[in-house]
N, C-alpha and C. Protein backbone atom coordinates (compact mmCIF):
# COMPACT_ATOMS: atom_id res chain seq x y z
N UNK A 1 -25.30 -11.39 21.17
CA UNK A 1 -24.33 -10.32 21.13
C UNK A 1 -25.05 -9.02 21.46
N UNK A 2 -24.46 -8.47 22.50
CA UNK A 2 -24.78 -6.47 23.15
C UNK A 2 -24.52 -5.54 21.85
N UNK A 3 -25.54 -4.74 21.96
CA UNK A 3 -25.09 -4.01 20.86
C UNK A 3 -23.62 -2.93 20.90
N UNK A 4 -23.56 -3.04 22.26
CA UNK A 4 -21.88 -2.32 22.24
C UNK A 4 -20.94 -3.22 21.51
N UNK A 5 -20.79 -4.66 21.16
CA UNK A 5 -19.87 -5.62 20.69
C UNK A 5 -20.03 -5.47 19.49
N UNK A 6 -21.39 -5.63 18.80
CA UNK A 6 -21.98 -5.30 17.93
C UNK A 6 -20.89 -4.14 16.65
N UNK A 7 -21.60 -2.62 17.61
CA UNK A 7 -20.57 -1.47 16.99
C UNK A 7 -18.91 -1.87 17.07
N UNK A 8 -18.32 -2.35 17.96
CA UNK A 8 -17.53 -2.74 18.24
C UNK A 8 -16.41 -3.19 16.76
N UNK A 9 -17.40 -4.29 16.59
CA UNK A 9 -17.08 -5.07 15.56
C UNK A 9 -17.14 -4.32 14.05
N UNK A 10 -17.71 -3.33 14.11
CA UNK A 10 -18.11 -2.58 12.92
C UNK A 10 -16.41 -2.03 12.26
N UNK A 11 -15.36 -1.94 13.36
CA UNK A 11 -14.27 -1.18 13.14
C UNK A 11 -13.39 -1.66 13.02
N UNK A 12 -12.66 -1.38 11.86
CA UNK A 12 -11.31 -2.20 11.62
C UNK A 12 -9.84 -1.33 12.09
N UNK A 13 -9.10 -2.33 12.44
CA UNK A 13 -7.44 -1.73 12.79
C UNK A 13 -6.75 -1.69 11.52
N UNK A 14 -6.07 -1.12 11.21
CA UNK A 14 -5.77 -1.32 9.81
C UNK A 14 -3.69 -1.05 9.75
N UNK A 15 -3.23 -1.87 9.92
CA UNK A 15 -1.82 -1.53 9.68
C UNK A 15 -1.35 -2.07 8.37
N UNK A 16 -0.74 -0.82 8.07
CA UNK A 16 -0.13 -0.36 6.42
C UNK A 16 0.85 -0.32 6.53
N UNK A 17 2.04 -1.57 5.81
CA UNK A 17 3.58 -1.71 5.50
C UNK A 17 3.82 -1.76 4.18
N UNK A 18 5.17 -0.38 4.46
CA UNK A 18 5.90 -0.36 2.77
C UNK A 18 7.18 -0.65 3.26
N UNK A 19 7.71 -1.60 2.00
CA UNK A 19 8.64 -2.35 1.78
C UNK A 19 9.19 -2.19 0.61
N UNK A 20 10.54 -1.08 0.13
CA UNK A 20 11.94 -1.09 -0.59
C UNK A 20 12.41 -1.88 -1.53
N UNK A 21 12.42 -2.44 -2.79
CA UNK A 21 13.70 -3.05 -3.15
C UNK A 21 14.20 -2.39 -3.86
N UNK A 22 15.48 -1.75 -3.32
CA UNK A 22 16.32 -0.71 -4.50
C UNK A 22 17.41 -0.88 -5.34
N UNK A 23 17.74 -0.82 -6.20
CA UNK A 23 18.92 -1.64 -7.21
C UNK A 23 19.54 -0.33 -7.75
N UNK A 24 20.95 0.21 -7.61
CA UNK A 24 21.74 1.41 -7.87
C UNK A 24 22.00 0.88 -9.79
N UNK A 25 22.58 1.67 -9.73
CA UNK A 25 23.46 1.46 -11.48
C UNK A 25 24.62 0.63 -11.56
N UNK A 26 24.76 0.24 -10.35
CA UNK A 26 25.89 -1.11 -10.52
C UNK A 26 25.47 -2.30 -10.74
N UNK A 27 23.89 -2.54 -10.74
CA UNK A 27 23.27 -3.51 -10.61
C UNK A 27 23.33 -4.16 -8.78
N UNK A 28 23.61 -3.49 -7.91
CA UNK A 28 23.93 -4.11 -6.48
C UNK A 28 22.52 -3.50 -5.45
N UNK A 29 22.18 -4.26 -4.59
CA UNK A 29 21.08 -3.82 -4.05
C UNK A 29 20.82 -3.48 -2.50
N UNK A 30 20.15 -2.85 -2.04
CA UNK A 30 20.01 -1.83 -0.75
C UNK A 30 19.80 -2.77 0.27
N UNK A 31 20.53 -3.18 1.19
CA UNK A 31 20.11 -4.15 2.05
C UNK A 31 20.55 -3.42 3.96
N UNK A 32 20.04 -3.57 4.69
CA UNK A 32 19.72 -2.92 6.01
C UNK A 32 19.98 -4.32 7.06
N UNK A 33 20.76 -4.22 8.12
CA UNK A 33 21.09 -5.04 8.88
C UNK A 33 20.09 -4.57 9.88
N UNK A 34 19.06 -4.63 10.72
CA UNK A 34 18.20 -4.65 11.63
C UNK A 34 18.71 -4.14 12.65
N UNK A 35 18.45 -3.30 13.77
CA UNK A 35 18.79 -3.43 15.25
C UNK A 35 18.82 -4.74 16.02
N UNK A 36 19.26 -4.96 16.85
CA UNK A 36 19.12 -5.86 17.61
C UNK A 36 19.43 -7.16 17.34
N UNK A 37 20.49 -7.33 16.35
CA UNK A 37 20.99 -8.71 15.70
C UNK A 37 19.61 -9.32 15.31
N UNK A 38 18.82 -8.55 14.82
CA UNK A 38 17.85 -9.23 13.75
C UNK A 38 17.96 -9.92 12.40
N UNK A 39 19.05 -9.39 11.81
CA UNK A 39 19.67 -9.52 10.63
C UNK A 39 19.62 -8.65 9.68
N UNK A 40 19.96 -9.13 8.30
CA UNK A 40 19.45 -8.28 7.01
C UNK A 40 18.56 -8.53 6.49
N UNK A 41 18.06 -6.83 6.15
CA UNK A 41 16.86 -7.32 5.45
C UNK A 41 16.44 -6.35 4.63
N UNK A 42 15.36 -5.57 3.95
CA UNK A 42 15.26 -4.55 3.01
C UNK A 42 14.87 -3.85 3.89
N UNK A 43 14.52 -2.64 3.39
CA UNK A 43 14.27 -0.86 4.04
C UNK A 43 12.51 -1.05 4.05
N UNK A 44 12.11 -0.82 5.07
CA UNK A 44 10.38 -0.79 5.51
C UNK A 44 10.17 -0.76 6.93
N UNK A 45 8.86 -0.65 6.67
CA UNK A 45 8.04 -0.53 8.16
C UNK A 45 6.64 0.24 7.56
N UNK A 46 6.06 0.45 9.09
CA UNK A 46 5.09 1.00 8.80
C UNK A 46 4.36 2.22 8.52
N UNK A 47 3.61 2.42 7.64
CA UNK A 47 3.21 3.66 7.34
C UNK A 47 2.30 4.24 8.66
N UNK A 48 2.66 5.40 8.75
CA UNK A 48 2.13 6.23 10.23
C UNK A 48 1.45 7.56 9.37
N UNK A 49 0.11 6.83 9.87
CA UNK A 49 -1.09 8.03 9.29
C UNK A 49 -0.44 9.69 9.77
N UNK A 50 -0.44 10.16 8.98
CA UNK A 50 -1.52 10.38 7.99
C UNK A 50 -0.72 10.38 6.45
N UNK A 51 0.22 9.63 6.60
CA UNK A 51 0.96 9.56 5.36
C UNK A 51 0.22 8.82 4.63
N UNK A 52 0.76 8.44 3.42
CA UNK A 52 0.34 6.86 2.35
C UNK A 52 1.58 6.35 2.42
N UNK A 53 0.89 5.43 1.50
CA UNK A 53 2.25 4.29 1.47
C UNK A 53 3.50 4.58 0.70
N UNK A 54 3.13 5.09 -0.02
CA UNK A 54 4.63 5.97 -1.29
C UNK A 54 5.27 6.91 -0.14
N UNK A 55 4.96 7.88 0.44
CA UNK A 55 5.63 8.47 1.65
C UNK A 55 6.28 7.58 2.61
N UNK A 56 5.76 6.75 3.33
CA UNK A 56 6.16 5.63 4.48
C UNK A 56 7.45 5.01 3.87
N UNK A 57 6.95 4.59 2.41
CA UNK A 57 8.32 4.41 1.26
C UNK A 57 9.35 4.88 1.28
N UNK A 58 9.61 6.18 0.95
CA UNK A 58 10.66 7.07 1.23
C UNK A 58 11.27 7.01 2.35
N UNK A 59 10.54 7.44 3.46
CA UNK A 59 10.86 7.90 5.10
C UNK A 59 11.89 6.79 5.60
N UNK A 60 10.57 5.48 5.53
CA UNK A 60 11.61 4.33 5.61
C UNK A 60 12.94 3.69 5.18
N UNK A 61 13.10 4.51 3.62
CA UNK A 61 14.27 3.94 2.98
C UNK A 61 15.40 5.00 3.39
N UNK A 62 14.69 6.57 3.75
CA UNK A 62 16.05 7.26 4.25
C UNK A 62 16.05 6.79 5.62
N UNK A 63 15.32 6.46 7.00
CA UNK A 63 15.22 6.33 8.08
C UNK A 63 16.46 4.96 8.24
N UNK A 64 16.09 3.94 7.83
CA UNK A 64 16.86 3.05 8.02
C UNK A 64 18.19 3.12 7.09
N UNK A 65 18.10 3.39 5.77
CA UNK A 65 19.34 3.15 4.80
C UNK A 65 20.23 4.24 4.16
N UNK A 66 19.94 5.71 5.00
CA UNK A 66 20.37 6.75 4.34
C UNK A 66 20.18 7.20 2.89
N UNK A 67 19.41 6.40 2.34
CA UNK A 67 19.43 6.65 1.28
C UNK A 67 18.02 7.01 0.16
N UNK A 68 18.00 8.21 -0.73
CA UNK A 68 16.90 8.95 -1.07
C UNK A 68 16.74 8.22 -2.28
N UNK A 69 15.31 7.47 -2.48
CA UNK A 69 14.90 7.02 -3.41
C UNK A 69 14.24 7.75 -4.51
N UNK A 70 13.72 7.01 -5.61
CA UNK A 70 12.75 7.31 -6.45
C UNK A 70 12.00 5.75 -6.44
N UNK A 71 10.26 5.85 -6.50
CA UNK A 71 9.94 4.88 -6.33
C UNK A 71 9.58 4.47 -7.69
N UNK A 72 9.60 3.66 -8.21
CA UNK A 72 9.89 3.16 -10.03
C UNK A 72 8.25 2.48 -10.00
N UNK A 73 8.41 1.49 -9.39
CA UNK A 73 7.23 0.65 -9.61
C UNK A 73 6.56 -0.04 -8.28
N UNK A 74 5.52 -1.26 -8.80
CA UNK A 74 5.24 -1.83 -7.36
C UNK A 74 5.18 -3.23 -8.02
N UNK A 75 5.86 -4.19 -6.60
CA UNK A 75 6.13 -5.55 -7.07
C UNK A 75 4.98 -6.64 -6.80
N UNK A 76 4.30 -5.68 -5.76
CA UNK A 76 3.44 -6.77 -4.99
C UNK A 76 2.77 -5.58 -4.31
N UNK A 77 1.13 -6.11 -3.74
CA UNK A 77 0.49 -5.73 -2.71
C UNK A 77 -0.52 -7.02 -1.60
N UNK A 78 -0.46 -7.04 -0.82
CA UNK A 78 -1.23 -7.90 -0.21
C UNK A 78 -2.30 -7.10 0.53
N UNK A 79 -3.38 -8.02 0.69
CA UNK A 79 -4.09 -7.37 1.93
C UNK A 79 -5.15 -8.61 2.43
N UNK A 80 -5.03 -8.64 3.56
CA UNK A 80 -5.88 -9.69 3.93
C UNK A 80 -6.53 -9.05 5.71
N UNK A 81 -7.17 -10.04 5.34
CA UNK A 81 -8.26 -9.62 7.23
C UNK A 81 -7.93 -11.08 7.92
N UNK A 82 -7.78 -10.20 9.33
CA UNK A 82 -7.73 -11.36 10.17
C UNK A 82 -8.62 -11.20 11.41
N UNK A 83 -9.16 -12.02 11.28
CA UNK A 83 -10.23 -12.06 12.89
C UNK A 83 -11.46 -11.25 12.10
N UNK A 84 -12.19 -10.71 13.17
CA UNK A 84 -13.19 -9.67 12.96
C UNK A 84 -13.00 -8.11 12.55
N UNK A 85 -11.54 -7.93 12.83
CA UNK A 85 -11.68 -6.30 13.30
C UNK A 85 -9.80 -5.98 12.66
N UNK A 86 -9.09 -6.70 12.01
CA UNK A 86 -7.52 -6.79 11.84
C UNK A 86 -8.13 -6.44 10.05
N UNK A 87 -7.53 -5.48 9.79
CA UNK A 87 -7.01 -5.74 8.31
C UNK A 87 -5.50 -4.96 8.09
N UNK A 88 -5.04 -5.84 7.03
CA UNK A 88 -2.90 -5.46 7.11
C UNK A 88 -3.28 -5.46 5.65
N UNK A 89 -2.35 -4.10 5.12
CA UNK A 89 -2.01 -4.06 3.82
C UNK A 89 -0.73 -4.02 3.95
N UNK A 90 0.16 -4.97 2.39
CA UNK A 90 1.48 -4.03 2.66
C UNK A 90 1.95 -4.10 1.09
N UNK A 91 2.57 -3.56 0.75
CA UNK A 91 3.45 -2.84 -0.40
C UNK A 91 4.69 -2.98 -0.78
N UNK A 92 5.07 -3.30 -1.48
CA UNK A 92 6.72 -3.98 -2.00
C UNK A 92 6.81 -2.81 -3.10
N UNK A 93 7.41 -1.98 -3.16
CA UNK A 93 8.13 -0.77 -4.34
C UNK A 93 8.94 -1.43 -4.31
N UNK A 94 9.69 -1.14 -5.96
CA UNK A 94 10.43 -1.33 -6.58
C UNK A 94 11.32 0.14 -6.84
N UNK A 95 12.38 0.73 -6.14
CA UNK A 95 13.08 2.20 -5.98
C UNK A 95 14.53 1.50 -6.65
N UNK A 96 14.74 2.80 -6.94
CA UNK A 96 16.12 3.10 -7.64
C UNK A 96 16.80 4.70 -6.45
N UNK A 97 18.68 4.93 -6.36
CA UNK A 97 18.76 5.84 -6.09
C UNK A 97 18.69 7.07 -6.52
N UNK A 98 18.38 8.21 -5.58
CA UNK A 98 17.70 9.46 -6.79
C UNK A 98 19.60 9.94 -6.83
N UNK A 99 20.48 9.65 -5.73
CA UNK A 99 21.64 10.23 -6.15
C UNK A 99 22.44 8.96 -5.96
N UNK A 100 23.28 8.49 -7.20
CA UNK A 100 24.26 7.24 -7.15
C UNK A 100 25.54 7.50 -6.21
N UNK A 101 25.78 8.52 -5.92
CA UNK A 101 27.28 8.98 -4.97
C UNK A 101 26.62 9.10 -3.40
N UNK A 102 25.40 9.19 -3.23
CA UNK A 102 24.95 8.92 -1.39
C UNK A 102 24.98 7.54 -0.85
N UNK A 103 25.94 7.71 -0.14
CA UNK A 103 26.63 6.95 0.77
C UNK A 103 25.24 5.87 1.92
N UNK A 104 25.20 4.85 2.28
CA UNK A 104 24.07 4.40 3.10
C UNK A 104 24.85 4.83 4.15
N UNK A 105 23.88 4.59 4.86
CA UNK A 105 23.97 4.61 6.40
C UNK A 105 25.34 3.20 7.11
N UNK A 106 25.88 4.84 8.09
CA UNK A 106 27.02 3.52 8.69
C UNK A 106 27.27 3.49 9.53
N UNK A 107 26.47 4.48 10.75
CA UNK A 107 26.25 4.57 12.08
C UNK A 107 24.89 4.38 12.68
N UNK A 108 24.47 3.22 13.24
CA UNK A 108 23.64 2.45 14.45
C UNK A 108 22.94 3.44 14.82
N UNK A 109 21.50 3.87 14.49
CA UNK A 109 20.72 4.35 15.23
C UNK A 109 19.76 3.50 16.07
N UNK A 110 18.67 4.49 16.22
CA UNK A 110 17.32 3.45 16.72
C UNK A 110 16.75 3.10 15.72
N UNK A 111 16.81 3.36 14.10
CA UNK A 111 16.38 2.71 13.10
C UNK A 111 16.56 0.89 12.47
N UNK A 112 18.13 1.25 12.32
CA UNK A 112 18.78 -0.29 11.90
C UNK A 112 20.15 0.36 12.23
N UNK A 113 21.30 -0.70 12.50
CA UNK A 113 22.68 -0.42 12.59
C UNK A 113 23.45 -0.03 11.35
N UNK A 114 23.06 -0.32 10.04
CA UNK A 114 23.63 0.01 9.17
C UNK A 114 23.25 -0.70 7.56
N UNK A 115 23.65 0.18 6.54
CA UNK A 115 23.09 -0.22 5.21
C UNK A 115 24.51 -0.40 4.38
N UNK A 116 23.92 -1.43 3.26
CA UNK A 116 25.01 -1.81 2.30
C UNK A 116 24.53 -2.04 1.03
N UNK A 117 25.20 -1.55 -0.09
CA UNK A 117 24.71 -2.27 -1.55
C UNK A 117 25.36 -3.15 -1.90
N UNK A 118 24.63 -4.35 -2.13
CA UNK A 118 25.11 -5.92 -2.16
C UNK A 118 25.08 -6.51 -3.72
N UNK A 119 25.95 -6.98 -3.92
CA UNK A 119 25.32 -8.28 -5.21
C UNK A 119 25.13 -9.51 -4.81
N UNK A 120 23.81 -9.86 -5.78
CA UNK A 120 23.35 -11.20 -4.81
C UNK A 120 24.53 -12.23 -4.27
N UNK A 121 25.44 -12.04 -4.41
CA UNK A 121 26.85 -13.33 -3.94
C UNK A 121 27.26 -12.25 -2.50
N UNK A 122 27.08 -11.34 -2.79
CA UNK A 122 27.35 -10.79 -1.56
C UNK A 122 25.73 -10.79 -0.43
N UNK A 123 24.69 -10.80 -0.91
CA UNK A 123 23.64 -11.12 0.20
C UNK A 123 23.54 -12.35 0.71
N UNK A 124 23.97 -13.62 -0.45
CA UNK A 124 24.11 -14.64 -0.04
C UNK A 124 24.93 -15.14 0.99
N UNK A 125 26.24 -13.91 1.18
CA UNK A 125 27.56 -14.54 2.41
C UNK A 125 27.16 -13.92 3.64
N UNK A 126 25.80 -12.78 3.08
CA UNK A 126 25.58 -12.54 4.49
C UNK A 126 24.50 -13.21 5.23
N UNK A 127 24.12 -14.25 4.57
CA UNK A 127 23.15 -15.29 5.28
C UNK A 127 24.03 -16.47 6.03
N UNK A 128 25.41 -16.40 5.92
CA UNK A 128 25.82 -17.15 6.28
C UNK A 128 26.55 -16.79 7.43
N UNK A 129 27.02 -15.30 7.73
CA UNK A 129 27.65 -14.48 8.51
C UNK A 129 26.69 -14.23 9.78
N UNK A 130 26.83 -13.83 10.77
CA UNK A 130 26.09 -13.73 12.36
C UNK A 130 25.86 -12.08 11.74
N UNK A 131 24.61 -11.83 12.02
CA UNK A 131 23.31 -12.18 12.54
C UNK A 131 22.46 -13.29 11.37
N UNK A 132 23.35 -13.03 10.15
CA UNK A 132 22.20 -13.88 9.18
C UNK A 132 21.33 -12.69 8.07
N UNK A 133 20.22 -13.63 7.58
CA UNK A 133 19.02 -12.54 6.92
C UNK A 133 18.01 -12.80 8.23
N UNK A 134 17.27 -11.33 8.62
CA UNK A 134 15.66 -11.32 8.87
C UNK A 134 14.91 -12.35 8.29
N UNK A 135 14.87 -12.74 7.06
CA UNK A 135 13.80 -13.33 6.10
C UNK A 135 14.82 -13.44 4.79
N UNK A 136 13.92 -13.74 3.88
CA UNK A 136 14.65 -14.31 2.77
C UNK A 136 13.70 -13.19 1.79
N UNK A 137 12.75 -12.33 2.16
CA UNK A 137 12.60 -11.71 0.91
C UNK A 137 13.88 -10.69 0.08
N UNK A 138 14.10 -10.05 0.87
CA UNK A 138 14.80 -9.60 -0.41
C UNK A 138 15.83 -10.26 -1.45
N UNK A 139 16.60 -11.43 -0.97
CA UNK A 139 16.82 -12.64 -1.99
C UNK A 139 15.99 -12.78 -2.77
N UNK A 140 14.58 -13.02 -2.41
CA UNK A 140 13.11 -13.50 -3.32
C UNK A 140 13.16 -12.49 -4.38
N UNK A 141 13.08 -11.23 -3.98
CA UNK A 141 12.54 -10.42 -4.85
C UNK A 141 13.27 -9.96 -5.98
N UNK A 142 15.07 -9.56 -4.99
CA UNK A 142 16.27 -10.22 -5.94
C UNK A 142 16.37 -10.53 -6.98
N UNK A 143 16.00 -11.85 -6.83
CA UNK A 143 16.16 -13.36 -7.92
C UNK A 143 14.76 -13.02 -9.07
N UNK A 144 13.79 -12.53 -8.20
CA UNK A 144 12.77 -12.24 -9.04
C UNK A 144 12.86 -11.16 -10.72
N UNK A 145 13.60 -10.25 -9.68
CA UNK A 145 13.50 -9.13 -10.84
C UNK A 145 14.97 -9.24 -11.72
N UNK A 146 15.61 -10.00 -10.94
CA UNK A 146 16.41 -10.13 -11.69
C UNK A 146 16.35 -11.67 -13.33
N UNK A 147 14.85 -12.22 -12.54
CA UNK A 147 15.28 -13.25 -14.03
C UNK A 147 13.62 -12.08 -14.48
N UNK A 148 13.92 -11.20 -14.84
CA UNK A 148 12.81 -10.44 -15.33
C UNK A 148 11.59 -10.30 -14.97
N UNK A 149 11.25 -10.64 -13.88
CA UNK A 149 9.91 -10.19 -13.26
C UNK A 149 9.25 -9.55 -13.44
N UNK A 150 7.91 -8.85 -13.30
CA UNK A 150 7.29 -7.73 -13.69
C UNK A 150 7.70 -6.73 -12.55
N UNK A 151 7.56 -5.52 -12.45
CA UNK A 151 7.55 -4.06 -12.21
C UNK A 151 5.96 -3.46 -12.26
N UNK A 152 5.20 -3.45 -12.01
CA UNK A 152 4.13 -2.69 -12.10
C UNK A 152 4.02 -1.33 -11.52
N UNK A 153 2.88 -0.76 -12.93
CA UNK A 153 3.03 1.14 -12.89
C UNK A 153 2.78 1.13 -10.92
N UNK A 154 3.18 2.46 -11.01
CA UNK A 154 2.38 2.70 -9.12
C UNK A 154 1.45 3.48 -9.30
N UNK A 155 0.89 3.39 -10.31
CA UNK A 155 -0.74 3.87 -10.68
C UNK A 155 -1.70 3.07 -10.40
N UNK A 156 -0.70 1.57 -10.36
CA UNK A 156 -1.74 0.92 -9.44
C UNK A 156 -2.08 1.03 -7.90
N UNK A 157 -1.50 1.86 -7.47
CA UNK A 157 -2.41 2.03 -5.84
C UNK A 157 -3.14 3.45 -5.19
N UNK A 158 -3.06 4.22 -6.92
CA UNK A 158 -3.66 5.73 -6.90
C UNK A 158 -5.17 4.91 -6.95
């Protein structure tokens, strides 16, 4: 190995995703239909330096779902390396709304086409409805916190 490959290798890419699950006072939860008949799925993406991930949090949950959070806790973090030079973190908050009367989003941008607060019988009919779910996490996480899951402080990622 050249020592240009060498330095090369010294440097990591690093993409940072925060990921939403928000539950209002009705007990019903924040769910985002995707652009592009992707489906439904929760409020995220990626954090764009020079933010953190609690910011990317927010941005993302008003960007796609109209709607202004408070971030409560964190459900999960992953981080793993791939290859030589790939490392991905990403972040699952646990948000509540900061105002219960703001309306989601109900006009199609370049973000997602539109947001809804669901009860799980209602996320479930939309797995069955065209486009479907993206994925099945927010069901997962759902079902999670709802048979009491943990919540962890977000002091864990200060």
């Amino acid at each position: 190995m050249n020592s240009h490959s060498s330095q090369r290798s010294q440097y990591f890419q690093m993409l940072g995703i925060s990921l939403v699950i928000c539950r209002n006072k009705e007990g019903k939860w924040l769910a985002v239909k995707e652009c592009g008949d992707r489906g439904w799925w929760l409020p995220g993406g990626l954090v764009d330096p020079p933010e953190n991930f609690f910011e990317a949090a927010l941005r993302e949950t008003q960007e796609e779902a109209g709607i202004d959070v408070e971030l409560k806790g964190i459900l999960r973090m992953e981080y793993n390396i791939q290859g030589s030079n790939y490392q991905r973190m990403k972040v699952v908050f646990y948000a509540e709304p900061i105002d219960e009367n703001q309306k989601p989003k109900s006009v199609a941008d370049s973000e997602s086409d539109e947001a809804r607060w669901v009860s799980i019988e209602e996320l479930v009919k939309l797995k069955g409805e065209k486009p479907g779910w993206r994925g099945a996490e927010l069901y997962d996480w759902v079902t999670y916190i709802e048979k009491g899951g943990d919540i962890y402080p977000l002091s864990v990622l200060d």
